[in-house]
C-alpha atoms as a PDB file:
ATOM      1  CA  UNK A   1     -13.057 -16.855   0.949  1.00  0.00           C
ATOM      2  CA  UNK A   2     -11.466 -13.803   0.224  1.00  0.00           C
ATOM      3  CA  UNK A   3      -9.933 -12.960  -3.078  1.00  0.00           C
ATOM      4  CA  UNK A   4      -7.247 -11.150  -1.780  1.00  0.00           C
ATOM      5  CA  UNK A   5      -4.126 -13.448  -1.106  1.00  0.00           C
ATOM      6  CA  UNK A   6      -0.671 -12.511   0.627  1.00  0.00           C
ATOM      7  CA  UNK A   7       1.870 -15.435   0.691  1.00  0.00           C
ATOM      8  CA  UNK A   8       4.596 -15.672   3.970  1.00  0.00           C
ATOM      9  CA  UNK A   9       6.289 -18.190   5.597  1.00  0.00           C
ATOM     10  CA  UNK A  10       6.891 -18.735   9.344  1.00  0.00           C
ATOM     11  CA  UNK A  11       9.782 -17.868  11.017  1.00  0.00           C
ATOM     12  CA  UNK A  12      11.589 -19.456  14.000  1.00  0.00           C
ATOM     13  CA  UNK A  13      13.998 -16.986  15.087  1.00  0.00           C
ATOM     14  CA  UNK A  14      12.847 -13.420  16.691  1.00  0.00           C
ATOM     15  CA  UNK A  15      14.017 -10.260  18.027  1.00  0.00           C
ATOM     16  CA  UNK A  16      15.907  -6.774  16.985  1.00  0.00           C
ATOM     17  CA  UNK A  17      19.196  -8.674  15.327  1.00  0.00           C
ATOM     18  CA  UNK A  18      16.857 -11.228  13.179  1.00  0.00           C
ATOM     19  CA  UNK A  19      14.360  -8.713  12.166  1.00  0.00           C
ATOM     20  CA  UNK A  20      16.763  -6.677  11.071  1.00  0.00           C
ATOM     21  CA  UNK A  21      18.515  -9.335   8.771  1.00  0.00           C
ATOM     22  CA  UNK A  22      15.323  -9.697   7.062  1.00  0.00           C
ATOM     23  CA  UNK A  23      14.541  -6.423   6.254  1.00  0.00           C
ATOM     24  CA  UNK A  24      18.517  -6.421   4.418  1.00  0.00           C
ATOM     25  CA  UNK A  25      17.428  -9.796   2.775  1.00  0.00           C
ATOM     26  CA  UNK A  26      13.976  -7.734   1.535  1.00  0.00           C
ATOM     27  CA  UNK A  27      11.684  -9.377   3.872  1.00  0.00           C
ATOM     28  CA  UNK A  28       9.151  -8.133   5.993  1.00  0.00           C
ATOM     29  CA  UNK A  29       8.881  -9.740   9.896  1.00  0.00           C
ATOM     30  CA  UNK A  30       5.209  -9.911  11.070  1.00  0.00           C
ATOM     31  CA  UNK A  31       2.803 -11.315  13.430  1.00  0.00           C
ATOM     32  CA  UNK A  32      -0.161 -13.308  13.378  1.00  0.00           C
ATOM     33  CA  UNK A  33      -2.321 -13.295  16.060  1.00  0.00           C
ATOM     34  CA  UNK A  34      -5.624 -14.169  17.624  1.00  0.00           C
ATOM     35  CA  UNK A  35      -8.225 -16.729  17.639  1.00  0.00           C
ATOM     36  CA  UNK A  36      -7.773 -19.791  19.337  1.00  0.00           C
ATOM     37  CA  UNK A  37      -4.037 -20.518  18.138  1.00  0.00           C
ATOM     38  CA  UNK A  38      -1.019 -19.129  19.504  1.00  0.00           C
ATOM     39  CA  UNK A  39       0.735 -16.029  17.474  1.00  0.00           C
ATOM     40  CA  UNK A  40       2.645 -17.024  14.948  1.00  0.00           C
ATOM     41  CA  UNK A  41       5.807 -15.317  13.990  1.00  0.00           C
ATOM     42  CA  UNK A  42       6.020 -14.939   9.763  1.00  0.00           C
ATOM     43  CA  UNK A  43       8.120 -13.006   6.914  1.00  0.00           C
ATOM     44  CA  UNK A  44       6.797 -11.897   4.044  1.00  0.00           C
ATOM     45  CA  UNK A  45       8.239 -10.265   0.678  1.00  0.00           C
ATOM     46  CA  UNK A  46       8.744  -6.341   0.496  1.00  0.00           C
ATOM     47  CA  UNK A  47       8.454  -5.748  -3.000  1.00  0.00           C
ATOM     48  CA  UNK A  48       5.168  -8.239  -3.354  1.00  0.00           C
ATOM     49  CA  UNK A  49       3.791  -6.322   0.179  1.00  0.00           C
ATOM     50  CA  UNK A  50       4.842  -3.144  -1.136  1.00  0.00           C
ATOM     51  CA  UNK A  51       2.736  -3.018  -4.340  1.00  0.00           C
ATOM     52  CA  UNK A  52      -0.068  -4.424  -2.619  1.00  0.00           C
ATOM     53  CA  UNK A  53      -0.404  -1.911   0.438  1.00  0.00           C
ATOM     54  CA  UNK A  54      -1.165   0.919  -2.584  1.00  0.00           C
ATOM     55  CA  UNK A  55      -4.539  -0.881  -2.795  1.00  0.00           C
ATOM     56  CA  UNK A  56      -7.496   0.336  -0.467  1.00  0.00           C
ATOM     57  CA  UNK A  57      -8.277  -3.273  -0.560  1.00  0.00           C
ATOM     58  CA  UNK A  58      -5.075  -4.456   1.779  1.00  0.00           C
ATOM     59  CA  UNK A  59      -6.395  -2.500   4.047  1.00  0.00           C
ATOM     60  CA  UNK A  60      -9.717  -2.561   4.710  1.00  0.00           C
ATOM     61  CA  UNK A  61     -10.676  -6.338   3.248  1.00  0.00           C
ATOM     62  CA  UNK A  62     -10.377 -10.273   4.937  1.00  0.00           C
ATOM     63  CA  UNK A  63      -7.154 -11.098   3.360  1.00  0.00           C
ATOM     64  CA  UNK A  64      -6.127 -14.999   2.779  1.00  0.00           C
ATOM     65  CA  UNK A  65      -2.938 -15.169   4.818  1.00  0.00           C
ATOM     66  CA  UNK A  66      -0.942 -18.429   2.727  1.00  0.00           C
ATOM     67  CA  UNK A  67       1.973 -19.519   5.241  1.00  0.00           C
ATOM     68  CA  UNK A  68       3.831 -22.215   4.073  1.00  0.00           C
ATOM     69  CA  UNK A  69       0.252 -23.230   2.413  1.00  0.00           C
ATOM     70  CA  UNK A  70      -2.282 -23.261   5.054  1.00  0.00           C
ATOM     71  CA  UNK A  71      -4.760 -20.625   4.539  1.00  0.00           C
ATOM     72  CA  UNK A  72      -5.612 -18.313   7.064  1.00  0.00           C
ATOM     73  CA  UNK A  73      -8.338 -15.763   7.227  1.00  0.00           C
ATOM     74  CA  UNK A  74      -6.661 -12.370   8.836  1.00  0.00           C
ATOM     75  CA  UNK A  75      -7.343  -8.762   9.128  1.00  0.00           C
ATOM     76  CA  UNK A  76      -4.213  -6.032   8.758  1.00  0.00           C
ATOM     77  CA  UNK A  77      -4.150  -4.207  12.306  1.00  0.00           C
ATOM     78  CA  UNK A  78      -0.684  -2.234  12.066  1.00  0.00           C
ATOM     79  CA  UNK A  79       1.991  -1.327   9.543  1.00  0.00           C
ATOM     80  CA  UNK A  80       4.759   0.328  10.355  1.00  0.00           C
ATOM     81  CA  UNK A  81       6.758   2.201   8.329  1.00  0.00           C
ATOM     82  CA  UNK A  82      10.156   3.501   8.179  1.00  0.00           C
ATOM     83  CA  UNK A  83      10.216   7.591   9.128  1.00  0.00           C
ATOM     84  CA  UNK A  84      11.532   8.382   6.048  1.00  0.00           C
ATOM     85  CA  UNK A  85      12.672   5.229   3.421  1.00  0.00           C
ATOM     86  CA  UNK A  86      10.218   3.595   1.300  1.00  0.00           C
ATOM     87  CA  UNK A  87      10.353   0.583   3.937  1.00  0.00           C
ATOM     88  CA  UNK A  88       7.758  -1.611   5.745  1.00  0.00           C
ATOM     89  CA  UNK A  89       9.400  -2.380   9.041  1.00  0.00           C
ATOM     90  CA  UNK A  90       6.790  -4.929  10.775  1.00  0.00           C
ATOM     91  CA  UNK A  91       3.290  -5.968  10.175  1.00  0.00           C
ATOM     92  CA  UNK A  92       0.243  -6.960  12.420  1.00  0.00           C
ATOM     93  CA  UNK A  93      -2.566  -9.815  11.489  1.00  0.00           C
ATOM     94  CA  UNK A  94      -5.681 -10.847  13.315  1.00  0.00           C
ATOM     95  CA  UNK A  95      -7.117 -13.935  12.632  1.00  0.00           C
ATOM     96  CA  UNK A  96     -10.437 -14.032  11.864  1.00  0.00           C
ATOM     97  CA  UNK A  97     -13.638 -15.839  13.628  1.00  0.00           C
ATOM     98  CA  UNK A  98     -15.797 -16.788  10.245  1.00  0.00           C
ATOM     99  CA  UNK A  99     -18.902 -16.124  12.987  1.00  0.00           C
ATOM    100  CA  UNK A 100     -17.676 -14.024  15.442  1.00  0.00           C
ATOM    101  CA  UNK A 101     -18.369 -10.448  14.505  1.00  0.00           C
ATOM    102  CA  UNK A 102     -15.343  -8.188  14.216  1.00  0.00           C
ATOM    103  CA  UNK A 103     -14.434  -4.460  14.065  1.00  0.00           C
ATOM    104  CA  UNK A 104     -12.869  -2.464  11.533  1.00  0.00           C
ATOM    105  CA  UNK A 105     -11.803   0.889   9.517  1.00  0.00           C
ATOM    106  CA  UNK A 106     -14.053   0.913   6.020  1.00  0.00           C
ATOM    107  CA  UNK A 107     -13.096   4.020   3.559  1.00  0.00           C
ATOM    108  CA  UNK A 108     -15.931   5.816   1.880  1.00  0.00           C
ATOM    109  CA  UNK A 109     -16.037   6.787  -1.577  1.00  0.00           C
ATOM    110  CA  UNK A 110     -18.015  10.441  -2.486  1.00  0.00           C
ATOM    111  CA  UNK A 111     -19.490   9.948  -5.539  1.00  0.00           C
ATOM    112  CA  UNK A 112     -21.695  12.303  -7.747  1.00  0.00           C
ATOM    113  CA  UNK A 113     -20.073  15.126  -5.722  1.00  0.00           C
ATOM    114  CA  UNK A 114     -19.756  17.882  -9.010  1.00  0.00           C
ATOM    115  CA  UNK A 115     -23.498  17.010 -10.426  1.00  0.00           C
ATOM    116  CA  UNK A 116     -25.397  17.856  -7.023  1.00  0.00           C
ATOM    117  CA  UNK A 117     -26.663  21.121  -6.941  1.00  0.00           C
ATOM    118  CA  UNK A 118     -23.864  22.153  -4.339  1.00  0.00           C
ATOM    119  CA  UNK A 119     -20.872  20.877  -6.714  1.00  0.00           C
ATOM    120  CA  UNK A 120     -22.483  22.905  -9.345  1.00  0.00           C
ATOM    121  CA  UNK A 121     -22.658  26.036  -7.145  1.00  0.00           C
ATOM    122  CA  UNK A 122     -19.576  28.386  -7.342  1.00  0.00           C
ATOM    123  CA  UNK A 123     -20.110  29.669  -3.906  1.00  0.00           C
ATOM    124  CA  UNK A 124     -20.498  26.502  -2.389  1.00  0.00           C
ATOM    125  CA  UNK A 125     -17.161  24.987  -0.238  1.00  0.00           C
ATOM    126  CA  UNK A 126     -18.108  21.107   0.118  1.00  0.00           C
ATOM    127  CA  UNK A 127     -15.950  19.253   2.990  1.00  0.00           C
ATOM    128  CA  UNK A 128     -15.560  15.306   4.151  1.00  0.00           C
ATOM    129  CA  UNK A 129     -15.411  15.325   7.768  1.00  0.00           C
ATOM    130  CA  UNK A 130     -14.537  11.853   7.471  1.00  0.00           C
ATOM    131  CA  UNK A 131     -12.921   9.601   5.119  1.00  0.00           C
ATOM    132  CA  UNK A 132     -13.562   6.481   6.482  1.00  0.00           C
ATOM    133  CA  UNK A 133     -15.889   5.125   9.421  1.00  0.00           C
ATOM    134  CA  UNK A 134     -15.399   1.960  12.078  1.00  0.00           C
ATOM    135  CA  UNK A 135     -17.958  -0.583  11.290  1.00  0.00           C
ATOM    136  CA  UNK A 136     -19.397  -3.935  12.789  1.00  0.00           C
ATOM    137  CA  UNK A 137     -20.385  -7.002  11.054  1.00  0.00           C
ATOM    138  CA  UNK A 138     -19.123 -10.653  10.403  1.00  0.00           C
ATOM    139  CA  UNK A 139     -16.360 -11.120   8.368  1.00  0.00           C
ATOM    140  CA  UNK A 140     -18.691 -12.204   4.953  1.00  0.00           C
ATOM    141  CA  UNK A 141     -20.126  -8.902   4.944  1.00  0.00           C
ATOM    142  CA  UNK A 142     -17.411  -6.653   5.081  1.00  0.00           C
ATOM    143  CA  UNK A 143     -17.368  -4.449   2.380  1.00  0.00           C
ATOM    144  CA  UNK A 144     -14.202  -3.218   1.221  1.00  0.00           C
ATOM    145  CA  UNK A 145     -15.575   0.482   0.846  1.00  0.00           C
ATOM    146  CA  UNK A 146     -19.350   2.153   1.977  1.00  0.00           C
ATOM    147  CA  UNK A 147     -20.187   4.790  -0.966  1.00  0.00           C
ATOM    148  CA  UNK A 148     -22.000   7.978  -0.219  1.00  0.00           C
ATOM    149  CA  UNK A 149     -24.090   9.441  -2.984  1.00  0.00           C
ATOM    150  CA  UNK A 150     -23.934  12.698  -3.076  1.00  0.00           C
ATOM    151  CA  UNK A 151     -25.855  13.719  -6.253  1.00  0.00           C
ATOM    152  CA  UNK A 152     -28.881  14.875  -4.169  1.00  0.00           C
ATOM    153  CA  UNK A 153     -26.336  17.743  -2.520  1.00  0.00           C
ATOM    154  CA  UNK A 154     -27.181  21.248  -1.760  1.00  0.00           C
ATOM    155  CA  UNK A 155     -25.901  24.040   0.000  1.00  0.00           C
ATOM    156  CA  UNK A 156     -26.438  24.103   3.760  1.00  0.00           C
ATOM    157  CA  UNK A 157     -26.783  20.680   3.244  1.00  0.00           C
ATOM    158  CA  UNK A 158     -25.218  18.258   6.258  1.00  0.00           C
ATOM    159  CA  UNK A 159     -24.773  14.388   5.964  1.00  0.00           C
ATOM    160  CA  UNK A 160     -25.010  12.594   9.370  1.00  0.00           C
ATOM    161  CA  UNK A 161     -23.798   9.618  10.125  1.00  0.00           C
ATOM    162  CA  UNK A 162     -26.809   7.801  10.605  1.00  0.00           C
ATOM    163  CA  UNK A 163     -27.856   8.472   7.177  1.00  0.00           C
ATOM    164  CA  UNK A 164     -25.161   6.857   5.640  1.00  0.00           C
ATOM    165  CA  UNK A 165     -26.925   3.596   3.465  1.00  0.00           C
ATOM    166  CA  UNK A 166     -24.723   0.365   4.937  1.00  0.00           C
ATOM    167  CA  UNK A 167     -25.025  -2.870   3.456  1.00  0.00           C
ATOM    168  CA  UNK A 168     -26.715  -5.543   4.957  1.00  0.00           C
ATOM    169  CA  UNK A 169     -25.496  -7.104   7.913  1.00  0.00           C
ATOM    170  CA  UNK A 170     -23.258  -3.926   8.645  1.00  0.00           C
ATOM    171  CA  UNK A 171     -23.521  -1.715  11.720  1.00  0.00           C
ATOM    172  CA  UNK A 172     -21.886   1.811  12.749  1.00  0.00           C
ATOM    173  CA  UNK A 173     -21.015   0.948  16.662  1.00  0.00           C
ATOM    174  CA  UNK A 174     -20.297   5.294  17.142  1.00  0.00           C
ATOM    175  CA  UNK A 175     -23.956   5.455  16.878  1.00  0.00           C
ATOM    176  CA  UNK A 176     -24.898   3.121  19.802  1.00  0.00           C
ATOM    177  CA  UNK A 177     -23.028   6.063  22.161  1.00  0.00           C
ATOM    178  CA  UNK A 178     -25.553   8.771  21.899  1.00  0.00           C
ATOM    179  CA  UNK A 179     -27.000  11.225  19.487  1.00  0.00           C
ATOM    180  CA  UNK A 180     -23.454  13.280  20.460  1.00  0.00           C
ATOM    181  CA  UNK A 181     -21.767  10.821  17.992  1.00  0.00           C
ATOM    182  CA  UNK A 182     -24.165  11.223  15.384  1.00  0.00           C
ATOM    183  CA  UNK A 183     -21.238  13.004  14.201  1.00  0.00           C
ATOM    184  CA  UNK A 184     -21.145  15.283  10.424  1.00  0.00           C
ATOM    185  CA  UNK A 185     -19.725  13.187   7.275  1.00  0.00           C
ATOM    186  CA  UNK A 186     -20.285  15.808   4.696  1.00  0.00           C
ATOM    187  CA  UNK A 187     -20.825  19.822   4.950  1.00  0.00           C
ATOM    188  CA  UNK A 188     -22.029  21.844   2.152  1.00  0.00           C
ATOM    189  CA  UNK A 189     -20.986  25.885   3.130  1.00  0.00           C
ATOM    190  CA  UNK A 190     -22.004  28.651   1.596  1.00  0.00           C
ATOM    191  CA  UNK A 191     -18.594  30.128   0.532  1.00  0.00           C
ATOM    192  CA  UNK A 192     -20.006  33.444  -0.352  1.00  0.00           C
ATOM    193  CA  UNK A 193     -21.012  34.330   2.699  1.00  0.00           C
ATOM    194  CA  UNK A 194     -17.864  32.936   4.814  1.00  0.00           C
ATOM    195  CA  UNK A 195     -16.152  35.252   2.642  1.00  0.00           C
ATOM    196  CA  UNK A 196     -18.471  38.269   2.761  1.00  0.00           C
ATOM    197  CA  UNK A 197     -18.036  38.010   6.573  1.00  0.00           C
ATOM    198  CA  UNK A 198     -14.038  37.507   6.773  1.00  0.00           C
ATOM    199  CA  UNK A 199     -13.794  41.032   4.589  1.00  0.00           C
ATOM    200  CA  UNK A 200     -16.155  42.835   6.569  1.00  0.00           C
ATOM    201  CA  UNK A 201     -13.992  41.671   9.442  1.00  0.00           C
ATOM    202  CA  UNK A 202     -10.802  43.156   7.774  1.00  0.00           C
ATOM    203  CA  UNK A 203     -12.057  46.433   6.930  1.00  0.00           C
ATOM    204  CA  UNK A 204     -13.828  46.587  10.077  1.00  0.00           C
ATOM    205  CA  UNK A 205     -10.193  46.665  11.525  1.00  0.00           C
END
């Protein structure tokens, strides 16, 4: 069980006209859908939602999904947000199979990045390709983040996917498609040099 928990109620009436009476009354409308019940239309609070969508956590985790007190075991799939208010305008739940494997968007945390011997180097220009990868596993071993150590770092240094350490019981589907998506998650440059070249280029013209 997760220890994440987001409290809603159902909701019998849908469409443009009641969604947008909610969203006056501080509500969210959502949908929750998937598994082998039908979806199930649900409000939730804005302020409550709002604080907790600042967390990596609401994202990326198996949330509890209380309506009306029974317990389900969801996924967040879509948010949608107003263009430019601080608003939430609809959100998206998946149920969740306890042994059916599932999909989803884990962020990874850098750490050790200014002790390696590239974070240390001046002339050194460290990039994240990526910030967070699509992984495959059951829902009990979904971690909420996948660190990469980078403490071992130098320059000219690349970090592959593949050689990213997953827990157990995780897999990285992108790397069933070929050694072409064996894409780079971290780059260590030589700055000096990419400078060296761009002002030789200048004076050149």
């Amino acid at each position: 069980m997760s220890e994440h928990t987001i409290k809603a109620t159902g909701r019998a009436v849908e469409g443009k006209g009641a969604s947008r009476r909610l969203r006056h009354a501080a509500s969210i409308p959502a949908i929750v859908y998937g598994g082998k019940s039908a979806p199930q239309a649900i409000q939730l609070d804005h302020e409550k939602i709002w604080l907790a969508q600042q967390n990596e956590w609401f994202y990326s985790s198996i949330l509890n999904l209380d309506i009306d007190g029974k317990v389900e075991s969801v996924l967040l799939r879509d948010m949608q947000r107003h263009p430019y208010k601080q608003i939430i305008m609809h959100l998206d739940f998946q149920r969740v199979d306890a042994n059916q494997a599932l999909k989803a968007a884990v962020p990874l945390h850098f750490t050790n990045q200014d002790s390696s011997p590239a974070g240390k180097a001046a002339d050194v220009v460290i990039t994240h390709e990526l910030n967070e990868v699509t992984v495959s596993c059951l829902p009990k071993d979904l971690p909420e983040f996948i660190e990469v150590d980078l403490g071992a770092l130098k320059s000219g240094d690349v970090i592959h996917l593949s050689q990213l350490k997953l827990p157990k019981g995780v897999e990285l589907p992108e790397l069933k498609l070929g050694k072409e998506h064996d894409v780079a998650v971290v780059i260590a440059k030589p700055g000096r040099v990419e400078a060296e070249g761009a002002a030789e280029g200048e004076a050149a013209e």
